[in-house]
Protein backbone atom coordinates (compact mmCIF):
# COMPACT_ATOMS: atom_id res chain seq x y z
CA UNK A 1 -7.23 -7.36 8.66
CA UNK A 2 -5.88 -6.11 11.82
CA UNK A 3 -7.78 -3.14 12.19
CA UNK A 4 -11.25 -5.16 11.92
CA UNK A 5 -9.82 -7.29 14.68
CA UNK A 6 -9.35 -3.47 17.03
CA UNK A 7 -12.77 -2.75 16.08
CA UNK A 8 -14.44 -6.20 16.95
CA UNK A 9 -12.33 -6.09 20.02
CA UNK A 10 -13.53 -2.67 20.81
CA UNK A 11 -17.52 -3.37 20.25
CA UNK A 12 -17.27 -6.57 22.17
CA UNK A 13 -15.61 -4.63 25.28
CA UNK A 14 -18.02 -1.86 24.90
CA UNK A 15 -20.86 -4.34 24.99
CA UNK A 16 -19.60 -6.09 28.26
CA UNK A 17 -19.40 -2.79 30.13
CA UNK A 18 -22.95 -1.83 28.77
C-alpha cells in the first residue's frame, strides 16, 4: 500500500512542476 502512495505522490509532484 505504501509504495502506491510514493508513486501517486510522485505523479502528482511531477504534474505540478509540468
Amino acid at each position: 500500500v505504501i509504495e502506491i502512495v510514493v508513486v501517486v505522490r510522485l505523479t502528482a509532484m511531477m504534474m505540478m512542476l509540468s
